[in-house]
Protein backbone atom coordinates (compact mmCIF):
# COMPACT_ATOMS: atom_id res chain seq x y z
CA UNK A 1 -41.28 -40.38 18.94
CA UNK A 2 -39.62 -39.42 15.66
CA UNK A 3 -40.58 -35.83 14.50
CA UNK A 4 -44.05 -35.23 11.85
CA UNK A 5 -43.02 -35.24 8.48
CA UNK A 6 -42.80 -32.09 6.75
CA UNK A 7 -46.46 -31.58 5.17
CA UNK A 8 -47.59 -32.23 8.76
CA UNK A 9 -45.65 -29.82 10.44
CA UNK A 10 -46.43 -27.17 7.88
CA UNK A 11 -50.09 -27.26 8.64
CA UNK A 12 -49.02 -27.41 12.60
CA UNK A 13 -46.21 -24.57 12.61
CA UNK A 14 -47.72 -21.02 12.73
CA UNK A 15 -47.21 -18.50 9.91
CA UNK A 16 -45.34 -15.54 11.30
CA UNK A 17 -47.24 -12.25 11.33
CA UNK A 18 -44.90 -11.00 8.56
CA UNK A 19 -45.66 -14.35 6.40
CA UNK A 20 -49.41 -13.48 6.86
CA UNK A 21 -49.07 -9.85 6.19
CA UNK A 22 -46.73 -10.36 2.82
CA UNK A 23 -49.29 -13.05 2.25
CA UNK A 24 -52.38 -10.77 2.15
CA UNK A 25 -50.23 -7.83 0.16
CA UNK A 26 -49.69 -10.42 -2.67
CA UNK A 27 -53.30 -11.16 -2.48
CA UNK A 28 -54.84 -7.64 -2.57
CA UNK A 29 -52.37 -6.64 -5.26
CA UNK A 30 -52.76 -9.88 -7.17
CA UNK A 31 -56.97 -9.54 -7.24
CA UNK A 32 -56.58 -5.55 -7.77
CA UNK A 33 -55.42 -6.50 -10.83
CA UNK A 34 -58.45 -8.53 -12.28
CA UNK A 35 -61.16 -7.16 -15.02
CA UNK A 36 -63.93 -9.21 -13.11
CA UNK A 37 -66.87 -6.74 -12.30
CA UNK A 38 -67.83 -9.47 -9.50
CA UNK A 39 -63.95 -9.36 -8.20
CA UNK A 40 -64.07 -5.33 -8.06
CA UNK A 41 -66.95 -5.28 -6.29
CA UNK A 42 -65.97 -7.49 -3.61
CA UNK A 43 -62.55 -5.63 -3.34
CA UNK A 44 -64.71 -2.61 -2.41
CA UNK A 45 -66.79 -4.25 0.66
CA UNK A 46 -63.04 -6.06 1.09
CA UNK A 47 -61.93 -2.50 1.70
CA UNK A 48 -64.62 -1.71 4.02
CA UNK A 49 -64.31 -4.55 6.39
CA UNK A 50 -60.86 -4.20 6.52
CA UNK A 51 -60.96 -0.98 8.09
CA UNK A 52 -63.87 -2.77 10.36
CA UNK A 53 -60.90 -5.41 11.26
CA UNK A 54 -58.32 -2.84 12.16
CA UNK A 55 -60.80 -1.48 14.42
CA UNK A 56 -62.42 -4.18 15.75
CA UNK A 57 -58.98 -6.47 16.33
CA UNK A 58 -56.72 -3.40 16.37
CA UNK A 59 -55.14 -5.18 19.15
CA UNK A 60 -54.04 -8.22 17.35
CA UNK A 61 -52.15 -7.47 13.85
CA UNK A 62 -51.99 -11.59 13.85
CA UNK A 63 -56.05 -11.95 14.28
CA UNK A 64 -56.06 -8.52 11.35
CA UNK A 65 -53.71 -9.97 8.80
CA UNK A 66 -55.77 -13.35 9.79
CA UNK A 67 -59.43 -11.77 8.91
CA UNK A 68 -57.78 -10.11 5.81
CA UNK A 69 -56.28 -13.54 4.19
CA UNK A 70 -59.86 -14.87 5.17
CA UNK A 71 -61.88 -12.49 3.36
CA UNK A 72 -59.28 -12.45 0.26
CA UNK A 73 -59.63 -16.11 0.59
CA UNK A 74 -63.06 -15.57 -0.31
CA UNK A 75 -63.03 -13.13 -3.26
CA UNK A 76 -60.84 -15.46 -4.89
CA UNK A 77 -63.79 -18.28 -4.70
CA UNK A 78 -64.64 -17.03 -7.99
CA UNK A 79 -61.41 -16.44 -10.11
CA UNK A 80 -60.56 -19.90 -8.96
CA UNK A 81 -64.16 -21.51 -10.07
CA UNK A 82 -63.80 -19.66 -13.00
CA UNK A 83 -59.93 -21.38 -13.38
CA UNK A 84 -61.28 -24.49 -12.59
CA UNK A 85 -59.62 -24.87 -9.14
């Protein structure tokens, strides 16, 4: 069987834990940056349940920097609406 083309395999191949964790660096530094009240304010309970993820999947940095991206993924819902994506 000939191998999946690319955009296929991207969605199949794992991101590395450092992919994920330079992935949610760029994110928190990216949204610390915006004037949106509504942004800020998510940032802060962001901040919170991170801590909550460290503890609560302190044994898995993949399953951390996974809840992180997730939550990020979230607080961007807005900036994104707002951008029209």
């Amino acid at each position: 069987m000939p191998p999946a083309p690319l955009h296929v395999r991207s969605w199949v191949q794992a991101a590395s834990l450092e992919e994920l964790s330079a992935t949610v660096i760029r994110m928190e530094s990216r949204l610390s940056t915006s004037a949106d009240p509504l942004v800020q304010h998510l940032l802060r309970v962001y901040v919170r349940l991170a801590r909550r993820f460290e503890v609560e999947l302190g044994e898995s940095p993949r399953d951390i920097a996974l809840a992180k991206a997730s939550a990020l993924m979230l607080i961007q819902g807005p900036t994104h609406a707002a951008d029209g994506i």
